[in-house]
N, C-alpha and C. Protein backbone atom coordinates (compact mmCIF):
# COMPACT_ATOMS: atom_id res chain seq x y z
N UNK A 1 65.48 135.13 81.66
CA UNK A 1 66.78 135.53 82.10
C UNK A 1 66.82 135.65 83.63
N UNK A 2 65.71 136.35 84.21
CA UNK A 2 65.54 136.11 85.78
C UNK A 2 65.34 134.75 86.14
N UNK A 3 64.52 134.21 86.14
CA UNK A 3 64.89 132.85 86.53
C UNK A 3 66.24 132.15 86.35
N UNK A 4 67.18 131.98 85.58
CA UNK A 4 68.63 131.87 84.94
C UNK A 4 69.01 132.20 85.85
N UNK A 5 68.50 133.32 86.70
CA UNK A 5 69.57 134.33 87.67
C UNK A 5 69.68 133.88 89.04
N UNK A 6 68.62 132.68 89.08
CA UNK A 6 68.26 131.93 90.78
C UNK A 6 67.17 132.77 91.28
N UNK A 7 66.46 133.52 90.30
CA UNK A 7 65.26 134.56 90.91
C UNK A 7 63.92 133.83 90.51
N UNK A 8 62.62 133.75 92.04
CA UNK A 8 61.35 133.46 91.57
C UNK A 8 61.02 134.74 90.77
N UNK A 9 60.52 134.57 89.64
CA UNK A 9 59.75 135.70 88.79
C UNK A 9 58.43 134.83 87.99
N UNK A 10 57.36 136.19 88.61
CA UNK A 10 55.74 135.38 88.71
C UNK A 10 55.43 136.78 86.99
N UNK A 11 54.68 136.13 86.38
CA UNK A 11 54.32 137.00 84.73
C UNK A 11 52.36 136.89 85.23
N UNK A 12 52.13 138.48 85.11
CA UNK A 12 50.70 137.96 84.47
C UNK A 12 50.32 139.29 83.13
N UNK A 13 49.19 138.24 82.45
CA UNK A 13 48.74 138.84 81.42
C UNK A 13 47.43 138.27 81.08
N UNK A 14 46.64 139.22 80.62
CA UNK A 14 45.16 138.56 80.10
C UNK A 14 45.39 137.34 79.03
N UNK A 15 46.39 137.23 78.57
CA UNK A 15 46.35 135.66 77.43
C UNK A 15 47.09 135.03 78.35
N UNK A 16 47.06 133.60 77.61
CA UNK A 16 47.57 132.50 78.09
C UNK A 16 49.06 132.76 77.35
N UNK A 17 50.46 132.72 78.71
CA UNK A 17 51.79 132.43 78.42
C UNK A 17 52.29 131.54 77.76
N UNK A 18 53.09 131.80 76.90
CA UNK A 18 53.46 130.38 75.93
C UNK A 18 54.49 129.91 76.73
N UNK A 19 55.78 130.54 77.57
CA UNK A 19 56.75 129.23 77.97
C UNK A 19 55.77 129.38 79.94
N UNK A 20 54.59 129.27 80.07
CA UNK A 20 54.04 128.31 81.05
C UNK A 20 54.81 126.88 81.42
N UNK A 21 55.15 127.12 82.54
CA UNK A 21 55.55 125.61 83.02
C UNK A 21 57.28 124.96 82.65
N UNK A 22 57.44 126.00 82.06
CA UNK A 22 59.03 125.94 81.58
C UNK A 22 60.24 125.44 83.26
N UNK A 23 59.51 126.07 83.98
CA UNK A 23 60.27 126.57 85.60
C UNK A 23 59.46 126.44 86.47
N UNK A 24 59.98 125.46 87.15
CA UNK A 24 58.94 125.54 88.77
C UNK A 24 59.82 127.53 89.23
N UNK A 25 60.77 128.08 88.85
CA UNK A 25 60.47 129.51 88.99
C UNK A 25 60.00 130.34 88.59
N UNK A 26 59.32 130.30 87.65
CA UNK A 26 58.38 130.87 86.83
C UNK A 26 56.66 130.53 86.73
N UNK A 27 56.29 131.36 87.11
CA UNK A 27 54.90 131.11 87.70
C UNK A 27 54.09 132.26 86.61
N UNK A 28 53.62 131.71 85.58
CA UNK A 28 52.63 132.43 85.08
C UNK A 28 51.23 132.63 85.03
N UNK A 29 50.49 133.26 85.56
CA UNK A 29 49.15 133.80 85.45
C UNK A 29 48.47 134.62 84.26
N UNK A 30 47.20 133.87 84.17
CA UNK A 30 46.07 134.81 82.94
C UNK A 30 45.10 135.18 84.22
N UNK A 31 45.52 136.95 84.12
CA UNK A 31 44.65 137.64 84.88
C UNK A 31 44.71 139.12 84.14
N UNK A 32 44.07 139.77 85.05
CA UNK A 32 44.61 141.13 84.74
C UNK A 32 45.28 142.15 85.91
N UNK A 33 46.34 142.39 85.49
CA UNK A 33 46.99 142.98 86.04
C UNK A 33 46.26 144.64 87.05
N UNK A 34 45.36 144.88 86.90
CA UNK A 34 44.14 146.05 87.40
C UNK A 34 43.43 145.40 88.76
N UNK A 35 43.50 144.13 88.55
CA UNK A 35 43.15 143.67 90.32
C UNK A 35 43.75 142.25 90.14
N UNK A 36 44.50 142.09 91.18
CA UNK A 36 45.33 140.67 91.28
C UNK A 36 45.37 140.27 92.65
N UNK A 37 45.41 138.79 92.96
CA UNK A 37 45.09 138.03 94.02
C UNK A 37 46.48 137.93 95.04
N UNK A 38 47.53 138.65 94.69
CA UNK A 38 48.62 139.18 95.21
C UNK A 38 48.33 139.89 96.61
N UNK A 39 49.25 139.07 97.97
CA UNK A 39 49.01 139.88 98.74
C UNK A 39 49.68 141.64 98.94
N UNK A 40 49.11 142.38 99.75
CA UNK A 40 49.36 143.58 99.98
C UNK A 40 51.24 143.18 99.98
N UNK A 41 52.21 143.78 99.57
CA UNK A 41 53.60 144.05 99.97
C UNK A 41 53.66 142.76 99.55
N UNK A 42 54.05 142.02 98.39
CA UNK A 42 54.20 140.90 98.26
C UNK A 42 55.68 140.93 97.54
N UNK A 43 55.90 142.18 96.53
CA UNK A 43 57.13 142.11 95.80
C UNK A 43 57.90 143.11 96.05
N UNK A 44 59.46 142.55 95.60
CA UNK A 44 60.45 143.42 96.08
C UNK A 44 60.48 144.61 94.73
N UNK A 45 60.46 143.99 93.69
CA UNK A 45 60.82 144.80 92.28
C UNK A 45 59.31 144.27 91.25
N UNK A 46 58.82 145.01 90.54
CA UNK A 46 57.95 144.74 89.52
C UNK A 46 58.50 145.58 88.13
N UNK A 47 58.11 144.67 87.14
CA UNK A 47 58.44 145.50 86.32
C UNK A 47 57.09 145.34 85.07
N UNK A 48 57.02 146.68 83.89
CA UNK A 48 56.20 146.27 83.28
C UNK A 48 57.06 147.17 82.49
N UNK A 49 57.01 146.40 81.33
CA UNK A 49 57.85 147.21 79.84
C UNK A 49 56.39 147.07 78.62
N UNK A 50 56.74 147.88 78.23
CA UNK A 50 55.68 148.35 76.99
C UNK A 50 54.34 147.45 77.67
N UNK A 51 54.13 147.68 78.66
CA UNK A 51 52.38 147.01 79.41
C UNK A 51 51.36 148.02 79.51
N UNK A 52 51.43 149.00 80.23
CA UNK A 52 50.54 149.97 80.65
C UNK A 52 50.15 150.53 79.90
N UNK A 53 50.70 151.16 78.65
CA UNK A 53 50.22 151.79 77.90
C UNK A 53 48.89 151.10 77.18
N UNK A 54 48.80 149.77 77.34
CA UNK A 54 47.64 149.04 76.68
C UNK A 54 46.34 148.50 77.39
N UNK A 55 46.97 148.74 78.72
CA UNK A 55 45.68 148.55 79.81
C UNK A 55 44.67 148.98 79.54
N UNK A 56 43.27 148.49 79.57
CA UNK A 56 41.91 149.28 79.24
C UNK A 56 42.02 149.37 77.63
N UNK A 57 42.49 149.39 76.44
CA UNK A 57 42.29 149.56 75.31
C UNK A 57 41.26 148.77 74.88
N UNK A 58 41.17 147.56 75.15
CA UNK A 58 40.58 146.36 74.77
C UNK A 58 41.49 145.47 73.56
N UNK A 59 42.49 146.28 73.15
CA UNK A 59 43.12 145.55 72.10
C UNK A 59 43.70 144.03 72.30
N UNK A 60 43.76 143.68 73.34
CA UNK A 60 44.37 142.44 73.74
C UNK A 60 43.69 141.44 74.74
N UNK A 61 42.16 141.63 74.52
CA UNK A 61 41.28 140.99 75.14
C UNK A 61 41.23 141.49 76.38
N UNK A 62 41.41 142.29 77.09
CA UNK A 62 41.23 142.99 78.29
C UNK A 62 39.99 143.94 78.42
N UNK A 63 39.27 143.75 79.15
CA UNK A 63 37.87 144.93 79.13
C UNK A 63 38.36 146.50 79.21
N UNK A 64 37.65 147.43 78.38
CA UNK A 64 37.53 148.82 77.81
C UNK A 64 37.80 149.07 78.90
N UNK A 65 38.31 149.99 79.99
CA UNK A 65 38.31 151.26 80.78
C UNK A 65 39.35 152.52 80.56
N UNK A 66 38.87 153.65 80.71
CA UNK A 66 39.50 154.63 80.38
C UNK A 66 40.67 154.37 81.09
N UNK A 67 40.41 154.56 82.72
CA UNK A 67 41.83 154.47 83.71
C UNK A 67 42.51 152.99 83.36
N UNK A 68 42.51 152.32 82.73
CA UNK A 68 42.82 150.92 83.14
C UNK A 68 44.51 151.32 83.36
N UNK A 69 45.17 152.18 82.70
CA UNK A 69 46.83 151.91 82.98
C UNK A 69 46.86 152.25 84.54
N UNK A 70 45.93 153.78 84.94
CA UNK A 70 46.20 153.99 86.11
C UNK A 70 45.83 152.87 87.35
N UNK A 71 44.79 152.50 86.84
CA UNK A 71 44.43 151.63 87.77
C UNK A 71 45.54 150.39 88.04
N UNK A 72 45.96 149.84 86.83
CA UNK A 72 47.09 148.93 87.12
C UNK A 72 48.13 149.18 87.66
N UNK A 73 48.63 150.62 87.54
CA UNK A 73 50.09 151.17 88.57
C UNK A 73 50.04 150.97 89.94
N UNK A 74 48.50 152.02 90.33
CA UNK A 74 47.87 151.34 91.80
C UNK A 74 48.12 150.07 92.47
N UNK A 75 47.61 149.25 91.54
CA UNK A 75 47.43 147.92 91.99
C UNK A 75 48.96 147.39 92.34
N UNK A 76 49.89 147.76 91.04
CA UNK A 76 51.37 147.53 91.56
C UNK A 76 52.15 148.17 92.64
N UNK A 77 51.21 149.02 93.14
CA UNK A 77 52.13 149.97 93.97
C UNK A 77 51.34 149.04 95.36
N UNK A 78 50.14 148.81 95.44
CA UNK A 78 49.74 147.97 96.89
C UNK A 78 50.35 146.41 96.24
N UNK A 79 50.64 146.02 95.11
CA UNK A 79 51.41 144.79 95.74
C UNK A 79 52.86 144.92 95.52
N UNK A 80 53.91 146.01 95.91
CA UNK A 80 54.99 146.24 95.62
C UNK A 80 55.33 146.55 97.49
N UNK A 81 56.38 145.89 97.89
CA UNK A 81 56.76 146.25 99.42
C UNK A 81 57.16 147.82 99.41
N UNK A 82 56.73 147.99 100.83
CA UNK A 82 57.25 149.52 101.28
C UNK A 82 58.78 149.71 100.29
N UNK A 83 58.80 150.68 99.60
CA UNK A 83 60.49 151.27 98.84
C UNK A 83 60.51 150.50 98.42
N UNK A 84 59.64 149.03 97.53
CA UNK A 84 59.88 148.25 96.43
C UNK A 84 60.37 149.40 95.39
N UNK A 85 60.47 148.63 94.19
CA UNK A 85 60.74 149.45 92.87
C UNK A 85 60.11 148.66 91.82
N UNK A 86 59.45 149.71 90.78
CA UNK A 86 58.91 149.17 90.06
C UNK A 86 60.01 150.13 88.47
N UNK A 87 60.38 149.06 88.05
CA UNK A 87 61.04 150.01 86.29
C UNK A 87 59.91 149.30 85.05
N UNK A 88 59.23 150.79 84.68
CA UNK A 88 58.76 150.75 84.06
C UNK A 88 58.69 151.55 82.53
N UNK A 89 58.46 151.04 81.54
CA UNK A 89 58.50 151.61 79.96
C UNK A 89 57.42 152.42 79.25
N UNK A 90 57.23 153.13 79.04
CA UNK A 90 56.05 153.34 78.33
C UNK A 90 56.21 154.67 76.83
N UNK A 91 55.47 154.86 76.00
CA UNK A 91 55.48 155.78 75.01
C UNK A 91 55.30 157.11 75.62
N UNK A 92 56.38 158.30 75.40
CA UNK A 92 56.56 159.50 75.72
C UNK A 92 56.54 160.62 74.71
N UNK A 93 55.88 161.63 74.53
CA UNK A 93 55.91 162.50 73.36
C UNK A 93 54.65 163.25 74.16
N UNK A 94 54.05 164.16 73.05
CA UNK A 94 52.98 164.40 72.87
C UNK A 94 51.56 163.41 73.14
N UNK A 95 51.21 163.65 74.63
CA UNK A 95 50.13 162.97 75.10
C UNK A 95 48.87 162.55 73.80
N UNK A 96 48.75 161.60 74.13
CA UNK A 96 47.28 161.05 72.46
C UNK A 96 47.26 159.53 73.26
N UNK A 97 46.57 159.15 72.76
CA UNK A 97 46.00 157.63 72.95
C UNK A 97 45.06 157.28 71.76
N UNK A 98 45.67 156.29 70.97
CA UNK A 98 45.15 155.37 69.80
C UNK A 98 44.32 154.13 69.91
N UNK A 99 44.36 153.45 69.35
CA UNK A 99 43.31 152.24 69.24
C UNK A 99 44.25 151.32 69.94
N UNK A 100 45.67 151.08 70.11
CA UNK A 100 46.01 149.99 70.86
C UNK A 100 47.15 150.85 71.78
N UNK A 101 47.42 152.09 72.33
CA UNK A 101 48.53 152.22 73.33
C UNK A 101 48.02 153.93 73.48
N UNK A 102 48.61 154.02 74.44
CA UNK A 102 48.84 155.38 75.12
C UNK A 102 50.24 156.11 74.99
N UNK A 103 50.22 157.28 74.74
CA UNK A 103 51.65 158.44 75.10
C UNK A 103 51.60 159.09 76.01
N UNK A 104 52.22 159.10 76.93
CA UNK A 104 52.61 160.03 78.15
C UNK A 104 53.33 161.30 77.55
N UNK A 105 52.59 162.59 78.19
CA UNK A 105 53.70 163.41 78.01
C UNK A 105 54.14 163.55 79.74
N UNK A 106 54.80 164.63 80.24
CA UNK A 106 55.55 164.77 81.58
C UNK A 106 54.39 164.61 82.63
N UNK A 107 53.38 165.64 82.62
CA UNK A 107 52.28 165.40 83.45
C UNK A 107 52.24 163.97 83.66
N UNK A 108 51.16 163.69 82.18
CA UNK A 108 50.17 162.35 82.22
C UNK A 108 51.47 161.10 82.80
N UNK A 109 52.68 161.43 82.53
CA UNK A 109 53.85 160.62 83.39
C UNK A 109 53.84 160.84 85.26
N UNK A 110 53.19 161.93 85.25
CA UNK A 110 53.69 161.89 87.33
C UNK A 110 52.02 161.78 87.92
N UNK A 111 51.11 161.79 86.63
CA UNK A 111 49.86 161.48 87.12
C UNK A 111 49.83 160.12 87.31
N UNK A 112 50.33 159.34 86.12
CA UNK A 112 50.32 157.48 86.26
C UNK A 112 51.27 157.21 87.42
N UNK A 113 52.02 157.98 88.29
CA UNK A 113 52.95 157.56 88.65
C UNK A 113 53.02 158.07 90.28
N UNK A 114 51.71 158.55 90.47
CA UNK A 114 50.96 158.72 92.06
C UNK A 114 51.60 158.26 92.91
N UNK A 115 52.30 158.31 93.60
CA UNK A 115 52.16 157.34 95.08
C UNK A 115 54.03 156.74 95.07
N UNK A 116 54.19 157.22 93.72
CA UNK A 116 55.71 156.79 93.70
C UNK A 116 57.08 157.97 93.37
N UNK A 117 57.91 157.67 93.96
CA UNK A 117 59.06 158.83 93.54
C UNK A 117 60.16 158.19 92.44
N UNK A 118 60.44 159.24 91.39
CA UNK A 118 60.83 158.70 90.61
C UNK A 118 62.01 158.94 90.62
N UNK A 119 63.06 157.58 90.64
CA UNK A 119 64.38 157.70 91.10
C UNK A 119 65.33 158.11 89.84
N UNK A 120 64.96 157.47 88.83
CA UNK A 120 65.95 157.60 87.56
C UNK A 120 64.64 157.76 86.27
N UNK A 121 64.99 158.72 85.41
CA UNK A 121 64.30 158.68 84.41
C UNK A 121 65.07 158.90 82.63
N UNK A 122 65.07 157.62 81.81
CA UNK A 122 65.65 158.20 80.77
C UNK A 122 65.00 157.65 79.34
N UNK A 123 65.50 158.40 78.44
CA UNK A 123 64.24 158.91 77.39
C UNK A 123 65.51 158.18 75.95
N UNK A 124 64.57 157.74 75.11
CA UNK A 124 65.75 156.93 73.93
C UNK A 124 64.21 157.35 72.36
N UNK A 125 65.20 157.46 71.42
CA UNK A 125 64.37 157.64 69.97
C UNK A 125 64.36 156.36 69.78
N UNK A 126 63.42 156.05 68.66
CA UNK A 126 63.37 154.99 67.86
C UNK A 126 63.01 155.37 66.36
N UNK A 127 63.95 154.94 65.66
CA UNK A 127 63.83 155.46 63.67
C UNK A 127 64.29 154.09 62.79
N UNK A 128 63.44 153.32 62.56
CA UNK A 128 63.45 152.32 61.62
C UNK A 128 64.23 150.89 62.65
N UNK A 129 63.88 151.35 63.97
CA UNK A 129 63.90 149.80 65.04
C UNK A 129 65.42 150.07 65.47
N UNK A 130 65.59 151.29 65.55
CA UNK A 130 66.91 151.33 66.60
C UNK A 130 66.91 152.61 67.62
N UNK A 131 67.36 152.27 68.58
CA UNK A 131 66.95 153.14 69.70
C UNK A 131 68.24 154.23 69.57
N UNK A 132 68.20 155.25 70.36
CA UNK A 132 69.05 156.22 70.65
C UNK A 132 69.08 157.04 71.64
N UNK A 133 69.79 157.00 72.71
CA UNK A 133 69.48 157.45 74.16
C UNK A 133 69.04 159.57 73.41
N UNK A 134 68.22 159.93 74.37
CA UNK A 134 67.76 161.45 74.09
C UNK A 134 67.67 162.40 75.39
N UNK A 135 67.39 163.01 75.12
CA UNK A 135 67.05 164.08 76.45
C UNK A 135 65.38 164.09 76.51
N UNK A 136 65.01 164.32 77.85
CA UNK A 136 63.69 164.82 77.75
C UNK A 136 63.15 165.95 76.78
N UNK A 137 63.85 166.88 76.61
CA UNK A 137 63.62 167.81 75.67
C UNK A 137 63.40 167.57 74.42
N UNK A 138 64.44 166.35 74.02
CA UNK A 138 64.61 166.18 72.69
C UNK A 138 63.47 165.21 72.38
N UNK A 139 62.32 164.85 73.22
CA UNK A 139 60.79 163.66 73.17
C UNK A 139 60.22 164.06 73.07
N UNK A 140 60.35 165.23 74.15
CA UNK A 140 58.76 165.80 74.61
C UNK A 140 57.49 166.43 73.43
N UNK A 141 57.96 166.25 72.33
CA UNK A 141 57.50 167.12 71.00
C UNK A 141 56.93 166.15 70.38
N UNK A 142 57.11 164.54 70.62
CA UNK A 142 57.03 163.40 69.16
C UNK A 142 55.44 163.26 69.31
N UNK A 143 55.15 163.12 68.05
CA UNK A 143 53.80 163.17 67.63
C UNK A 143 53.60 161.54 67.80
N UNK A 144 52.65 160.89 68.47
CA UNK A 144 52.15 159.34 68.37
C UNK A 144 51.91 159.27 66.77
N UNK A 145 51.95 159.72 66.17
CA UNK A 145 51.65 159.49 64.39
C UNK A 145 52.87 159.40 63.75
N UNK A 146 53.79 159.72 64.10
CA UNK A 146 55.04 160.29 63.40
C UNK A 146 55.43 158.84 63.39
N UNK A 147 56.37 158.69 62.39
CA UNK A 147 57.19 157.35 62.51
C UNK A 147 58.50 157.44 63.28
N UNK A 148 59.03 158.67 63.76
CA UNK A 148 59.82 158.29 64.78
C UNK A 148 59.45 158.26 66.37
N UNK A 149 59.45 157.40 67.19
CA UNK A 149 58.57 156.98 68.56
C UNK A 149 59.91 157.46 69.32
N UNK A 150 59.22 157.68 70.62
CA UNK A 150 60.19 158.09 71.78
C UNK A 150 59.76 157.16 73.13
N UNK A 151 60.28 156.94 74.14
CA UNK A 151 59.85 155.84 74.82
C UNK A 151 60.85 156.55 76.58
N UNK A 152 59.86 156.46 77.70
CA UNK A 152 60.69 156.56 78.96
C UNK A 152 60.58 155.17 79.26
N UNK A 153 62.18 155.54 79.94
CA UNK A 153 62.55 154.16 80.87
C UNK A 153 62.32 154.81 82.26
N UNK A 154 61.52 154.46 82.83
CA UNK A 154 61.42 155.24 84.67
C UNK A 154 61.80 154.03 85.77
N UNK A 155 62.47 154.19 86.25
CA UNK A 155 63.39 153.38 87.78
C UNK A 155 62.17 154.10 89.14
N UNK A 156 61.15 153.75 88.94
CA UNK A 156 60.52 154.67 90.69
C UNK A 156 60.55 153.69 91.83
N UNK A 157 60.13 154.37 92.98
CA UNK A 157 60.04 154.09 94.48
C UNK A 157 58.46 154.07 94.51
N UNK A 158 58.38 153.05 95.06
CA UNK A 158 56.92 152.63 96.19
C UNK A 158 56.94 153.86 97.63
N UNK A 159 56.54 154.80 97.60
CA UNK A 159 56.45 155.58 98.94
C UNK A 159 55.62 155.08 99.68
N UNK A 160 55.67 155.22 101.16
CA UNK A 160 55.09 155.23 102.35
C UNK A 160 53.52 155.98 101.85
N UNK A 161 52.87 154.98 102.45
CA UNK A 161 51.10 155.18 102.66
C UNK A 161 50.92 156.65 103.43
C-alpha cells in the first residue's frame, strides 16, 4: 500500500519475502532486524506491527536472545532520523513471554521504548478475531493465556542523543 502511495518502503526479516522484486520501490532484505547495515539517521518513519514481540524467541529462525526485542528498538531508534517516528504494535496485558511472543505490561512498555517519547498510545481487545478499541485500564489485567488478547498501538518520537 506504501509503495501505491509513491513511497520507497525497504521490509526486513530473517526469512526470505515472498512479493521480493514486485517494485523497484520495494526493497526487501533477509536480515535481522537487531543489527542492520542501515546508515545512522537513514529513516523518516519505521514501523514494526506484531515484530518485536518475537525477536530473540527463536521461533522464526532468528537466534535465542533474551533482549532481542530490546535490542531491535535500539537499533531502530539509531537508524530512525533525529524526531523520526516509529508506530509500533505489540501484545499488552499482564507481562509473560511464551514460546513464540512477548506481553508488555506499562513498565516492560517504557523499558522497550528507551530513548523515545511516546506521542500517542492506544489499546484495542481481541475476542474470536475482532478488535475493540479499550482503555489502558481495561488491558492492563489480560492474562497471555486467556483467549481474549489485548494489543498497544504506540505512535513514539526518536529523541535527541
Amino acid at each position: 500500500m506504501l509503495v501505491g502511495l509513491g513511497l520507497k518502503v525497504w521490509t526486513i526479516d530473517v526469512r526470505d519475502y515472498e512479493y521480493k522484486g514486485v517494485s523497484t520501490d520495494l526493497n526487501s532484505i533477509k536480515g535481522d532486524v537487531r543489527k542492520t547495515d542501515f546508515e545512522s539517521n537513514f529513516f523518516d518513519v519505521v514501523t514494526a506491527v506484531s515484530t518485536i514481540e518475537h525477536v530473540g524467541l527463536g521461533r522464526y529462525g532468528d537466534q535465542k536472545d533474551n533482549d532481542g526485542d530490546k535490542e531491535s528498538v535500539q537499533e531502530i531508534r539509531r537508524i530512525l532520523k533525529p524526531n523520526g517516528t516509529l508506530f509500533l504494535t505489540v501484545p499488552f496485558g499482564k507481562r509473560c513471554i511464551t514460546s513464540s511472543y512477548r506481553v508488555y505490561d506499562k513498565e516492560g512498555l517504557e523499558t522497550l521504548l528507551s530513548g523515545f517519547k511516546i506521542i500517542k498510545a492506544d489499546f484495542f481487545l481481541a475476542n474470536d478475531k475482532t478488535w475493540i478499541k479499550a482503555t489502558e485500564d481495561q488491558v492492563t489485567n489480560k492474562d497471555c493465556t486467556a483467549k481474549e488478547k489485548a494489543t498497544a498501538c504506540i505512535q513514539a518520537a526518536k529523541l535527541p542523543f
